[in-house]
C-alpha atoms as a PDB file:
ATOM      1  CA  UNK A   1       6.405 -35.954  18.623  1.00  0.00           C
ATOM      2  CA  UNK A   2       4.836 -35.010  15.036  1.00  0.00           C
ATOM      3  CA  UNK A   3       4.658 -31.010  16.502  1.00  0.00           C
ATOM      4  CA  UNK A   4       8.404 -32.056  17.022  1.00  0.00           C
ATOM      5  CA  UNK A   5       9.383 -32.983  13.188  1.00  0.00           C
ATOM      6  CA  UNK A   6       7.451 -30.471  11.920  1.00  0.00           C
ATOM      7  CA  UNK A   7       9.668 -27.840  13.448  1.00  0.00           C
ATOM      8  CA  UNK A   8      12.789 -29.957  12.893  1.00  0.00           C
ATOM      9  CA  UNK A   9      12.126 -30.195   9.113  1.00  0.00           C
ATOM     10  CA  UNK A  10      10.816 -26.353   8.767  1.00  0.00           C
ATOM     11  CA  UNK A  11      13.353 -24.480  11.035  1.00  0.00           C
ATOM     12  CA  UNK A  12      15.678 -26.700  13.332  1.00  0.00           C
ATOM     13  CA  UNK A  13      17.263 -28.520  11.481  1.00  0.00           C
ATOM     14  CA  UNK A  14      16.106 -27.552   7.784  1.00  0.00           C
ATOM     15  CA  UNK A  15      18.145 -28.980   4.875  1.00  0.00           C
ATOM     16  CA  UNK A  16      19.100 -26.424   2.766  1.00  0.00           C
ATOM     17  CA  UNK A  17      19.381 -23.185   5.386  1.00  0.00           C
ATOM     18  CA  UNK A  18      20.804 -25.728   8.693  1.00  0.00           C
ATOM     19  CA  UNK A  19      22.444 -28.753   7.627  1.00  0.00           C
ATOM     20  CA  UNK A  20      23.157 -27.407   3.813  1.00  0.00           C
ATOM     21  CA  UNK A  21      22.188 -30.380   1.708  1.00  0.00           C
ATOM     22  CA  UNK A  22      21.291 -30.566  -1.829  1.00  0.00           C
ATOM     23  CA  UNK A  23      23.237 -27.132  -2.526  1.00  0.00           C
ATOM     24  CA  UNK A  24      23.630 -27.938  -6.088  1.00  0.00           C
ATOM     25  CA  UNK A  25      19.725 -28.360  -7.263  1.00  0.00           C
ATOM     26  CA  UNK A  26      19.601 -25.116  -4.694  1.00  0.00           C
ATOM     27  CA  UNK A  27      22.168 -23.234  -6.238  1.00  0.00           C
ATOM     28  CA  UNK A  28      21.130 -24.044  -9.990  1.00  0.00           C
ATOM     29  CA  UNK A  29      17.672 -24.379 -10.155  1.00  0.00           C
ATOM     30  CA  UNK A  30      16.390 -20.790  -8.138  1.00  0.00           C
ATOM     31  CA  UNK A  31      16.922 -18.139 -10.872  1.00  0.00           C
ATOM     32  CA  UNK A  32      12.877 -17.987 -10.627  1.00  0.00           C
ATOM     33  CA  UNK A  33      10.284 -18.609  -7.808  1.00  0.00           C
ATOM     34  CA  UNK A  34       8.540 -21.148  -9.846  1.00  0.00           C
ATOM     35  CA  UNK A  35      11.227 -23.245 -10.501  1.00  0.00           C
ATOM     36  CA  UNK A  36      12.594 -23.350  -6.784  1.00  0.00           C
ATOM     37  CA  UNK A  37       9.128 -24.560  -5.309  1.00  0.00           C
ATOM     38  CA  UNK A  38       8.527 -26.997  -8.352  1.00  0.00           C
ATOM     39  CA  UNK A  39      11.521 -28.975  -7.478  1.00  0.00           C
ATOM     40  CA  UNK A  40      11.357 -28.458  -3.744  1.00  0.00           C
ATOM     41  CA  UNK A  41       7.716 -30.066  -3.607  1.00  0.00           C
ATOM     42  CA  UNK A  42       9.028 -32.974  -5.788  1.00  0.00           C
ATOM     43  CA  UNK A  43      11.851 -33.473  -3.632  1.00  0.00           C
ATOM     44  CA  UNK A  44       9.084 -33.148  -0.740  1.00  0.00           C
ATOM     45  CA  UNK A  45       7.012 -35.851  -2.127  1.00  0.00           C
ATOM     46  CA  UNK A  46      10.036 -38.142  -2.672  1.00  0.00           C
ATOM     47  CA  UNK A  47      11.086 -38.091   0.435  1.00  0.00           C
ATOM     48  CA  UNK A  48       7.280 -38.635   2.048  1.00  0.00           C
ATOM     49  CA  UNK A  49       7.224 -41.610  -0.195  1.00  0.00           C
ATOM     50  CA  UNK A  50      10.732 -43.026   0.092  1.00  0.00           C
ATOM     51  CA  UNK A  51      10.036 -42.729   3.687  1.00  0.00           C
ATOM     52  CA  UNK A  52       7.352 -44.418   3.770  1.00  0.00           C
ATOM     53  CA  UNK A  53       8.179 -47.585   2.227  1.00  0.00           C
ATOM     54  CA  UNK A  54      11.233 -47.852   3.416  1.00  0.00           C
ATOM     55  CA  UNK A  55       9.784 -47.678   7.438  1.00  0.00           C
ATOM     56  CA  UNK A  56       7.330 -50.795   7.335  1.00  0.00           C
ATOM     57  CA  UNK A  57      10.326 -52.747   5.774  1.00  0.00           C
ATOM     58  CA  UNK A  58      13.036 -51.667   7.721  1.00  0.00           C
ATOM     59  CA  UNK A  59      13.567 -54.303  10.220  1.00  0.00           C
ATOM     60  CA  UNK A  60      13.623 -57.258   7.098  1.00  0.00           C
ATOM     61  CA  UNK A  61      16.642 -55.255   4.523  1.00  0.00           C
ATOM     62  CA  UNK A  62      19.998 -57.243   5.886  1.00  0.00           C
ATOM     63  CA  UNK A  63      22.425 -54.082   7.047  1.00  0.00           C
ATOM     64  CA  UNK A  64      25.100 -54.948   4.179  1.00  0.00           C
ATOM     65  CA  UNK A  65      22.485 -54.044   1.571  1.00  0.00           C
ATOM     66  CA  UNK A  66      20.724 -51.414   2.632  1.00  0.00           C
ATOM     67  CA  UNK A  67      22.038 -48.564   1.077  1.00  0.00           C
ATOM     68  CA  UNK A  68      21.907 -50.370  -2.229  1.00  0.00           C
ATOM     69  CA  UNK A  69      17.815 -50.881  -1.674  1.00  0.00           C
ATOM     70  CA  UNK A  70      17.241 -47.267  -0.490  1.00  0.00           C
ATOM     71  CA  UNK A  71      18.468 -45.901  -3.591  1.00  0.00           C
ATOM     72  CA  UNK A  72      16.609 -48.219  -5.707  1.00  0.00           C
ATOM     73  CA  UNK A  73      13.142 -47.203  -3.936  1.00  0.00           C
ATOM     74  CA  UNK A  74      14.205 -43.810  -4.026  1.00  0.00           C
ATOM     75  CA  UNK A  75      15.172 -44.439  -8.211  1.00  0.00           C
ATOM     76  CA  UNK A  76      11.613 -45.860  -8.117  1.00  0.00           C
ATOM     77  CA  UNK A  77       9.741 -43.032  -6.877  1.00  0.00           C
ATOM     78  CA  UNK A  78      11.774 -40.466  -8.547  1.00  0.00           C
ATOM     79  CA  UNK A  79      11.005 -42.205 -12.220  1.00  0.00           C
ATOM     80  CA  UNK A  80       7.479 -41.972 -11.380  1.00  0.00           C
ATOM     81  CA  UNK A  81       7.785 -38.286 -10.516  1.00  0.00           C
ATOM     82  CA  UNK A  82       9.927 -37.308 -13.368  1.00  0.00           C
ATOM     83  CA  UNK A  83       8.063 -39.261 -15.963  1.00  0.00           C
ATOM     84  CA  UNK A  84       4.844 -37.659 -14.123  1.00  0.00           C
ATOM     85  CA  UNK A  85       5.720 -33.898 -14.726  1.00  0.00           C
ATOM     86  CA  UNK A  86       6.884 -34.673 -18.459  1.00  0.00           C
ATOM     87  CA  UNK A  87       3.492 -36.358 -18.871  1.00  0.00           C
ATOM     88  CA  UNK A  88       1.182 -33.063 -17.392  1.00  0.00           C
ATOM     89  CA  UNK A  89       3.873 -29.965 -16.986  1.00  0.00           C
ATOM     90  CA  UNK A  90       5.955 -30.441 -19.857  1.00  0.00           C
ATOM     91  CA  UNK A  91       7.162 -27.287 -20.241  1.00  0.00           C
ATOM     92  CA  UNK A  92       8.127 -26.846 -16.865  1.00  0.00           C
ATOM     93  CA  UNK A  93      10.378 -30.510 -17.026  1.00  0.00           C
ATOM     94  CA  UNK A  94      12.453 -29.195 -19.576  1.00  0.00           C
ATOM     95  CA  UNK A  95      13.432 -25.914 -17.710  1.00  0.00           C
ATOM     96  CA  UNK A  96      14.156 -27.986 -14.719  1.00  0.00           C
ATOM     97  CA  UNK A  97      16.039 -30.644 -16.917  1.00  0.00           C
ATOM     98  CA  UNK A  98      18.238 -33.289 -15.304  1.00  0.00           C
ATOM     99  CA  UNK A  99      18.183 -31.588 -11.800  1.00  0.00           C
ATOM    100  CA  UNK A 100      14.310 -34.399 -11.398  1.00  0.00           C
ATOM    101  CA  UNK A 101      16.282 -37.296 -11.722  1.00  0.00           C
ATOM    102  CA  UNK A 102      19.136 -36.241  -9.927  1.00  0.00           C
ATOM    103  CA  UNK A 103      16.927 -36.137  -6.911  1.00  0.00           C
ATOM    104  CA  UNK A 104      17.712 -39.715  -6.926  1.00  0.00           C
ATOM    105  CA  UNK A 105      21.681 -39.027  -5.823  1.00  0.00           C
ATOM    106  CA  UNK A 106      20.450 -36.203  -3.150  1.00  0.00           C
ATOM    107  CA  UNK A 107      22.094 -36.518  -0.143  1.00  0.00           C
ATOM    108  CA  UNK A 108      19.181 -35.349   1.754  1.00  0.00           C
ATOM    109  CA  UNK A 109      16.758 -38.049   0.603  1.00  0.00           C
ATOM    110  CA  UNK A 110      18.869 -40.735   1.320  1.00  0.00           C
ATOM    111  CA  UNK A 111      19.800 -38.828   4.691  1.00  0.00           C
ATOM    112  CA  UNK A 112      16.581 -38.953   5.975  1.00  0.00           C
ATOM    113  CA  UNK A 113      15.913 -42.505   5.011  1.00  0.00           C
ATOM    114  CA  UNK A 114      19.289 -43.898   6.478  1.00  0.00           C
ATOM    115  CA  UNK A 115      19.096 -41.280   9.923  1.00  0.00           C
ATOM    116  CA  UNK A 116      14.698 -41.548  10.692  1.00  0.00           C
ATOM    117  CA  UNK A 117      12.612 -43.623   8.256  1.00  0.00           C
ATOM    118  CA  UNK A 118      15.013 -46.466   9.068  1.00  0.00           C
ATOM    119  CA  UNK A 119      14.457 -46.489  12.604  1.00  0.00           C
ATOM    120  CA  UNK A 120      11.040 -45.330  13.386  1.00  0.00           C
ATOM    121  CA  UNK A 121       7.583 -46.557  12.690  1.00  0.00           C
ATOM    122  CA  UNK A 122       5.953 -45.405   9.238  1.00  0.00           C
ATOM    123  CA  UNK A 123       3.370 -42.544   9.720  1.00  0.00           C
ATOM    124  CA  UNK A 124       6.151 -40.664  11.749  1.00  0.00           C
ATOM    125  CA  UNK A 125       8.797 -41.248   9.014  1.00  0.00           C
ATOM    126  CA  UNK A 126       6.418 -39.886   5.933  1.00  0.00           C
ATOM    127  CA  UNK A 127       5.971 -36.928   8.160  1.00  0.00           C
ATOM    128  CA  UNK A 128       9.751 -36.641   8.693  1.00  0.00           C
ATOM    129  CA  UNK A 129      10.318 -36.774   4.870  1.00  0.00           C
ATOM    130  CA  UNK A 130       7.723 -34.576   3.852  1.00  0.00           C
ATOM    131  CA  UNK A 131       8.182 -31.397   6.521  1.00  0.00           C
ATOM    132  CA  UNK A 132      12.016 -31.571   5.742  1.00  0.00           C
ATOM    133  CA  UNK A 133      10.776 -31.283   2.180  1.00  0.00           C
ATOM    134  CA  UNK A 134       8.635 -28.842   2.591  1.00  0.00           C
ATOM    135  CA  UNK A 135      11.098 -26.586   4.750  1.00  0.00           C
ATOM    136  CA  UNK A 136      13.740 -27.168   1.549  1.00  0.00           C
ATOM    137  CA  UNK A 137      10.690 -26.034  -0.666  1.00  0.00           C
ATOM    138  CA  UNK A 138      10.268 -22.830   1.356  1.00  0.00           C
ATOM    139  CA  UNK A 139      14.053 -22.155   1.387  1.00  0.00           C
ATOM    140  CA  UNK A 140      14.141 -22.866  -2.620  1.00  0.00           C
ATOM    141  CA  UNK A 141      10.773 -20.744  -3.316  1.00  0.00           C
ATOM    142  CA  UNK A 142      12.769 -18.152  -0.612  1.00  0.00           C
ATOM    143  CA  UNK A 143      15.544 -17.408  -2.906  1.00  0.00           C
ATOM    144  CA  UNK A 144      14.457 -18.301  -6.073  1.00  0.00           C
ATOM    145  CA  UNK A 145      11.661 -15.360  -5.460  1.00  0.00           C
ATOM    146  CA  UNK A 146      14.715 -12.832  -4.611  1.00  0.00           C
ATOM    147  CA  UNK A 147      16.767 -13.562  -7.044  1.00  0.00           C
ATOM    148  CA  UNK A 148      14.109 -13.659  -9.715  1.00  0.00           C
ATOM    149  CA  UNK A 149      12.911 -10.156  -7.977  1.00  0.00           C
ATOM    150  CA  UNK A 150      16.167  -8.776  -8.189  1.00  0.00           C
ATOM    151  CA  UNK A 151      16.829 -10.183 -11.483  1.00  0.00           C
ATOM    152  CA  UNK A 152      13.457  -9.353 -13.435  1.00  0.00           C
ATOM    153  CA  UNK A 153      11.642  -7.492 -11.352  1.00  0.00           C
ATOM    154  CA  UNK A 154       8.932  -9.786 -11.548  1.00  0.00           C
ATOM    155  CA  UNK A 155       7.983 -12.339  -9.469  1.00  0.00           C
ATOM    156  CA  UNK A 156       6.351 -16.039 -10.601  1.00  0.00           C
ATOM    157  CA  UNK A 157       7.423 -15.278 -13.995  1.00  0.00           C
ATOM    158  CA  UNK A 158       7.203 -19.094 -16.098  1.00  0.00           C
ATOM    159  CA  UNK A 159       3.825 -20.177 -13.992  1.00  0.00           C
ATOM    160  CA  UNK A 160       2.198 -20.678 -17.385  1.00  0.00           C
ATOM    161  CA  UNK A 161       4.719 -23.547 -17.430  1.00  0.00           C
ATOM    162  CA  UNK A 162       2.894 -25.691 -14.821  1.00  0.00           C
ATOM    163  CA  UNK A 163      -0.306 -24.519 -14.591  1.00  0.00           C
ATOM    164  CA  UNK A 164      -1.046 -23.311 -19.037  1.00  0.00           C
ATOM    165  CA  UNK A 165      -1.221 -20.200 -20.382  1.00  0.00           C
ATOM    166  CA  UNK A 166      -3.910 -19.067 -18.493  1.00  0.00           C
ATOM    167  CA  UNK A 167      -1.767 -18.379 -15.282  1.00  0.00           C
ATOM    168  CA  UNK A 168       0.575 -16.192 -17.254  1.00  0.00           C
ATOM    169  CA  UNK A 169      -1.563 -13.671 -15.879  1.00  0.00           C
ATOM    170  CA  UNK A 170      -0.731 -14.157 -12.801  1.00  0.00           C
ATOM    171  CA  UNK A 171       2.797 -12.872 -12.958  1.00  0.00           C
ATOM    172  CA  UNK A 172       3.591 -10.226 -10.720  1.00  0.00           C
ATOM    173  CA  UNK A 173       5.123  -7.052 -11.789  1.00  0.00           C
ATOM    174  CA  UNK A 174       7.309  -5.936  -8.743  1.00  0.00           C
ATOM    175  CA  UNK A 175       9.635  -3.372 -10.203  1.00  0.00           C
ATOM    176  CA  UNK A 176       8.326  -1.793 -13.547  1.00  0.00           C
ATOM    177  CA  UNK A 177      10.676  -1.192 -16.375  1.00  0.00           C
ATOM    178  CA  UNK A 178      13.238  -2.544 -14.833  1.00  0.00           C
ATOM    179  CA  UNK A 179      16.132  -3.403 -17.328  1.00  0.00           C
ATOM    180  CA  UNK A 180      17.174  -6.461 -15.049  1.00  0.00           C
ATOM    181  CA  UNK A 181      20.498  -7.515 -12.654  1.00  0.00           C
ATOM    182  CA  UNK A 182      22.554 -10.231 -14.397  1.00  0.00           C
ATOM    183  CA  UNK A 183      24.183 -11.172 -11.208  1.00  0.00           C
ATOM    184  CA  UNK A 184      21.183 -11.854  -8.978  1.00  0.00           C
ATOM    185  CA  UNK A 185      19.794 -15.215 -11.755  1.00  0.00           C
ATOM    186  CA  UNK A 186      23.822 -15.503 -12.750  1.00  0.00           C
ATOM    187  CA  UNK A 187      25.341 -18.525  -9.682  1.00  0.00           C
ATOM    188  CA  UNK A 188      26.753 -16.113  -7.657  1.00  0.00           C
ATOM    189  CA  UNK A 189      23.553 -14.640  -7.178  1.00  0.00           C
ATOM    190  CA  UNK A 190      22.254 -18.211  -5.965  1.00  0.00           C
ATOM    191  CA  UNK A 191      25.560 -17.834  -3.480  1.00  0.00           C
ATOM    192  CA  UNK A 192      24.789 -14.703  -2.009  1.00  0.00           C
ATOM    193  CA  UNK A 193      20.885 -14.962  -2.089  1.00  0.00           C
ATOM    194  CA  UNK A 194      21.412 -18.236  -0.190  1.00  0.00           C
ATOM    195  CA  UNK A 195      24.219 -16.669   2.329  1.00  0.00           C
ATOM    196  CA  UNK A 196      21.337 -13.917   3.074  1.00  0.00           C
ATOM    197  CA  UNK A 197      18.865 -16.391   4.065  1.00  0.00           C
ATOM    198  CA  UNK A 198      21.034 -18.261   6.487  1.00  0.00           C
ATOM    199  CA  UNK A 199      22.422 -15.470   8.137  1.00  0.00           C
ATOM    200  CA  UNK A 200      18.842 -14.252   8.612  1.00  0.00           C
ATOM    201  CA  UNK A 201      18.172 -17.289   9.894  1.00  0.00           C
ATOM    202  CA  UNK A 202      20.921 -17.391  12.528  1.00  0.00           C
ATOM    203  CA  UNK A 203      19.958 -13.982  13.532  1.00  0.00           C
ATOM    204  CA  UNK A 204      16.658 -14.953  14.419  1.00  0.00           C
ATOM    205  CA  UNK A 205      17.669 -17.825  15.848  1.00  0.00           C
ATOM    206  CA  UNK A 206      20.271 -15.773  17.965  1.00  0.00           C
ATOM    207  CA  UNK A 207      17.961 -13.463  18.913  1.00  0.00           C
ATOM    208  CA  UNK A 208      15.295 -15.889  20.035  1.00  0.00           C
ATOM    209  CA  UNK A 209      17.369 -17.216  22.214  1.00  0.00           C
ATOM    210  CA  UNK A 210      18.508 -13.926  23.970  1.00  0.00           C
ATOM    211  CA  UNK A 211      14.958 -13.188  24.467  1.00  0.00           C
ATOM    212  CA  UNK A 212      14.386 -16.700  26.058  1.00  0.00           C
ATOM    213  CA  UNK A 213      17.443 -16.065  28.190  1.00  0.00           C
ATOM    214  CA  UNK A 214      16.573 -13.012  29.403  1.00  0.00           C
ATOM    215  CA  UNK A 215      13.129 -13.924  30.161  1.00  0.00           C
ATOM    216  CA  UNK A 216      14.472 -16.685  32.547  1.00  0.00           C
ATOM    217  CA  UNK A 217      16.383 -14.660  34.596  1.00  0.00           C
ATOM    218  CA  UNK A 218      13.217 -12.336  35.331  1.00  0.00           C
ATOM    219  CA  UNK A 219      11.735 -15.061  36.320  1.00  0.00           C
ATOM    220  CA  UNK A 220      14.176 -16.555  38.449  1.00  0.00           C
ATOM    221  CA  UNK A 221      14.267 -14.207  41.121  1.00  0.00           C
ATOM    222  CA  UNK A 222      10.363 -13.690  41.215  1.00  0.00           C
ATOM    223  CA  UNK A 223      10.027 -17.405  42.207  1.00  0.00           C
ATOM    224  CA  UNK A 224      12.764 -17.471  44.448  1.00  0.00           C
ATOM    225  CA  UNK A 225      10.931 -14.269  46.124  1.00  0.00           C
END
């Protein structure tokens, strides 16, 4: 079962590159690698957390209400986040702005709460919330590394932001003197950096399952022999 959600939140059924949730943090927040895993591993530790209290209590919220209560945990835990990162990354909440607390109104949070963490037990549900965080983190570090690529020609560009000034160093240099593409950290870049991913996705997927077709009927006739 937990091998199970693990592949449903990284690659079956991931939220950003499968069911498309969340586009707008995705869309707005990516013009750098940084920024697109910073969010994506907040949103991944909401959604461990919202799941999480919300399981053990699930069976005692009256049906008419419950909507109401999962967005006020979720309010909860998102407060403690935001107020966290202006507390010890400063630098970095300001470039990422009003897109923490409006991980409070995103759909997938309040997806998973309503579709898993409401109806199963609660070490299964914080493992639900926190791989289909974690495969949205990998999708938003995905493009926010090509566009910033593309854009700079550097790549985790603004670490110093989370981690001091010390990690400016780390910074990566991909393309040298490179005067820059507006378009790739402009939105449409987000659009077409994000259309890229899923099509490589359902190629992979496509092809997978070719290769798992074909293998079956090799098979076939070699038991049947």
């Amino acid at each position: 079962m937990f091998k199970e959600i693990s592949i449903n939140g990284l690659w079956k059924q991931n939220p950003a590159a499968v069911q498309l949730l969340g586009l707008c943090p995705t869309l707005a927040v990516t013009s750098t690698a940084v920024n697109g895993l910073s969010l994506g591993l907040a949103t991944a530790l909401v959604m461990a957390a919202a799941n999480g209290a919300i399981s053990p209590v699930r069976k005692f919220i009256p049906s008419e209400i419950r909507v109401p209560v999962f967005i006020l945990v979720i309010a909860s835990l998102v407060t403690v986040i935001d107020l966290s990162m202006n507390a010890f990354a400063h630098p970095l909440h300001k470039v990422l702005g009003i897109f923490i607390p409006l991980i409070v109104v995103n759909c997938i949070v309040l997806a998973r709460v309503e579709s898993f963490a409401a109806k199963n037990d609660p070490l299964p549900s914080i493992l639900d919330g926190f791989m289909m965080g974690i495969g949205l983190t990998l999708v938003l570090g995905l493009l926010g590394g090509v566009r910033e690529v593309f854009g700079k020609g550097t790549l985790f560009s603004g670490l110093d932001l989370a981690f001091g000034s010390a990690a400016q160093q780390l910074m990566i240099t991909v393309i040298p003197d490179y005067h820059g593409f507006l378009l790739a950290i402009l939105p449409p870049g987000a659009f077409l950096g994000l259309g890229a991913i899923i099509a490589l996705r359902n190629w992979m997927e496509i092809r997978h399952s070719k290769k798992s077709t074909a293998v079956g009927h090799s098979v076939e006739p070699a038991v049947s022999h």
